[in-house]
Protein backbone atom coordinates (compact mmCIF):
# COMPACT_ATOMS: atom_id res chain seq x y z
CA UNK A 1 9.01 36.10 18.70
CA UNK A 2 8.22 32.12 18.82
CA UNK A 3 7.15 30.67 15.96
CA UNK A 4 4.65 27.31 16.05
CA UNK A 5 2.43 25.75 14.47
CA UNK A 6 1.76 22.17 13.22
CA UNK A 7 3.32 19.58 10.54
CA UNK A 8 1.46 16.30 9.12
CA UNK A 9 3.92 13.63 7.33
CA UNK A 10 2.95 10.75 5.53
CA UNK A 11 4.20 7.51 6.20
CA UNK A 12 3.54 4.36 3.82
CA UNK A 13 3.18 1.19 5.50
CA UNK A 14 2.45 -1.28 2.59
CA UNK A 15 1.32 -1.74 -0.89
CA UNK A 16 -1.48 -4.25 -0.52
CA UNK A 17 -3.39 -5.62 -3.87
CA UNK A 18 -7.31 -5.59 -3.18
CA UNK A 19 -11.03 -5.20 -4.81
CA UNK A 20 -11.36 -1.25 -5.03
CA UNK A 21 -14.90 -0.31 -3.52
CA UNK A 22 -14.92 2.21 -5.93
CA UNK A 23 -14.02 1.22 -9.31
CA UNK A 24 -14.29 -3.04 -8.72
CA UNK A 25 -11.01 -3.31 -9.94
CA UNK A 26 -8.48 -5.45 -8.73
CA UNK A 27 -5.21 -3.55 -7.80
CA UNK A 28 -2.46 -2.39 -5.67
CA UNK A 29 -3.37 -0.42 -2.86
CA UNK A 30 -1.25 2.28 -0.88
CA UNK A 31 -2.41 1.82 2.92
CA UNK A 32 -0.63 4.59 4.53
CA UNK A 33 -1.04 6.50 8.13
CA UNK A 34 -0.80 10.45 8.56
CA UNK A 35 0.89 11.45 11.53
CA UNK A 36 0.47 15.62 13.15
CA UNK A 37 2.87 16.83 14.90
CA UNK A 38 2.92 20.33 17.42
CA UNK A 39 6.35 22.29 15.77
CA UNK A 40 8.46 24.57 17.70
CA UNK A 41 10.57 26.66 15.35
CA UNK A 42 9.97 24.24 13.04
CA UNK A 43 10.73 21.00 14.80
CA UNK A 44 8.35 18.75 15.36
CA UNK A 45 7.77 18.03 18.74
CA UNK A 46 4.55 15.59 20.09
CA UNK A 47 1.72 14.23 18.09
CA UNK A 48 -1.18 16.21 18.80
CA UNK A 49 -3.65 14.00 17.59
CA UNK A 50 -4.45 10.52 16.45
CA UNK A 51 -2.59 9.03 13.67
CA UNK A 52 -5.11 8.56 10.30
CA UNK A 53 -4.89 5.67 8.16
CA UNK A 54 -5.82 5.57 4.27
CA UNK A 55 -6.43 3.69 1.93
CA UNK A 56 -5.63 4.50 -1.47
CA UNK A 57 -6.16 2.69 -4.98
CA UNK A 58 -3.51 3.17 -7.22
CA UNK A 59 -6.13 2.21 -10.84
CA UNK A 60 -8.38 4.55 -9.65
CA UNK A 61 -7.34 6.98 -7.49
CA UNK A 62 -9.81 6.82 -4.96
CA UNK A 63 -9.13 7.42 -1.53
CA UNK A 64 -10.84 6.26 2.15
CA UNK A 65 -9.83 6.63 6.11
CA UNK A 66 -9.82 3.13 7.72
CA UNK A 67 -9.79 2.72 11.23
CA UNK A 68 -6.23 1.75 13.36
CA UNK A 69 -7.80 -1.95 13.92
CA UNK A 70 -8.54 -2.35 9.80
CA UNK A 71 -5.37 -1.39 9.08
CA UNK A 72 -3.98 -3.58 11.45
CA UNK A 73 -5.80 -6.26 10.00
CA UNK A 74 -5.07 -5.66 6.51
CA UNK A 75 -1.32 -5.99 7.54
CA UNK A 76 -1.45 -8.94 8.84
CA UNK A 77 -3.45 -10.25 5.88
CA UNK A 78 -0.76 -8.84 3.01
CA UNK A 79 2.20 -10.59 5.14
CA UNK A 80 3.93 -7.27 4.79
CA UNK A 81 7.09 -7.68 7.70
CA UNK A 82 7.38 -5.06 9.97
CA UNK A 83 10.53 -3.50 11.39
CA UNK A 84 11.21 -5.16 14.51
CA UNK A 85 8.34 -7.85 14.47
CA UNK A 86 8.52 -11.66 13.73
CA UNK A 87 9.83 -12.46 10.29
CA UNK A 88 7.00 -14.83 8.31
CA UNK A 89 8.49 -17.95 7.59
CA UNK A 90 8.04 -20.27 4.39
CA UNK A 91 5.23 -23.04 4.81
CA UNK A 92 3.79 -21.80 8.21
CA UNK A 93 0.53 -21.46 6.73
CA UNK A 94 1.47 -18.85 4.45
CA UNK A 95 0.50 -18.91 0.54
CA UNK A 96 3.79 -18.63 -1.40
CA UNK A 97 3.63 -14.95 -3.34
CA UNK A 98 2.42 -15.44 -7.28
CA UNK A 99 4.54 -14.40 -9.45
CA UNK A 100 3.85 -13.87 -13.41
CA UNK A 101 1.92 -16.87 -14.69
CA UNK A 102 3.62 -15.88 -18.22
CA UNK A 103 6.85 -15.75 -17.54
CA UNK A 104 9.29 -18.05 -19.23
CA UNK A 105 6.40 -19.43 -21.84
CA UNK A 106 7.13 -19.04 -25.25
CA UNK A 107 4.92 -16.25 -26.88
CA UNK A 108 3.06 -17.58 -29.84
CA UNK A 109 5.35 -20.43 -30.97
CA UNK A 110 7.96 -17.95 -32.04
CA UNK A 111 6.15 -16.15 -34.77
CA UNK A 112 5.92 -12.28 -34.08
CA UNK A 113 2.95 -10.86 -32.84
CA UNK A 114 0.05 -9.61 -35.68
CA UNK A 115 -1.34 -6.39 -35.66
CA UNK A 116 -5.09 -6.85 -36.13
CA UNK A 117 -5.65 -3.40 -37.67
CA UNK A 118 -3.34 -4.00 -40.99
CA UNK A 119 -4.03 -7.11 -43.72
């Protein structure tokens, strides 16, 4: 008896932060590709088809395929390093990453915050 079949496995490749089409929100987005395997006894063997990449919004939910070439290009526009490939380095034409435009400002000159629903 041989035993066969297929397996798919998910692989993330960045979190990216983007205008959803869907809901117009700005927010993070998972871009990740889906890779299917041929299994033999349950070990995967070969890809038997063409890796799929998604996108996927992480306000909304909503999910679309991109092509290999988007993807691509949306990696090289979120700076995200990948293994094995040039390192980006500081003030080669890169924008420095924003951080939290509150942090270390005082929060209302030291007087607690008010809850607007009690007097």
């Amino acid at each position: 008896m041989i035993i066969f079949g297929t397996s798919s496995k998910m692989y993330q490749l960045a979190m990216l932060n983007l205008l959803c089409s869907f809901c117009g929100n700005p927010s993070a987005h998972a871009l990740r590709k889906r890779v299917t395997k041929f299994s033999l006894f349950f070990i995967p063997l070969f890809p038997i088809a063409p890796a799929k990449h998604h996108l996927q919004c992480t306000f909304c939910g909503a999910a679309s395929e991109v092509t290999k070439e988007n993807a691509e290009q949306l990696l090289a526009q979120g700076g995200a390093p990948q293994p094995g490939g040039p390192q980006p380095q500081p003030g080669h034409g890169q924008i420095p990453p924003q951080g939290n435009p509150f942090a270390g400002q005082p929060q209302g000159g030291g007087q607690p915050p008010q809850n607007p629903y009690q007097s």
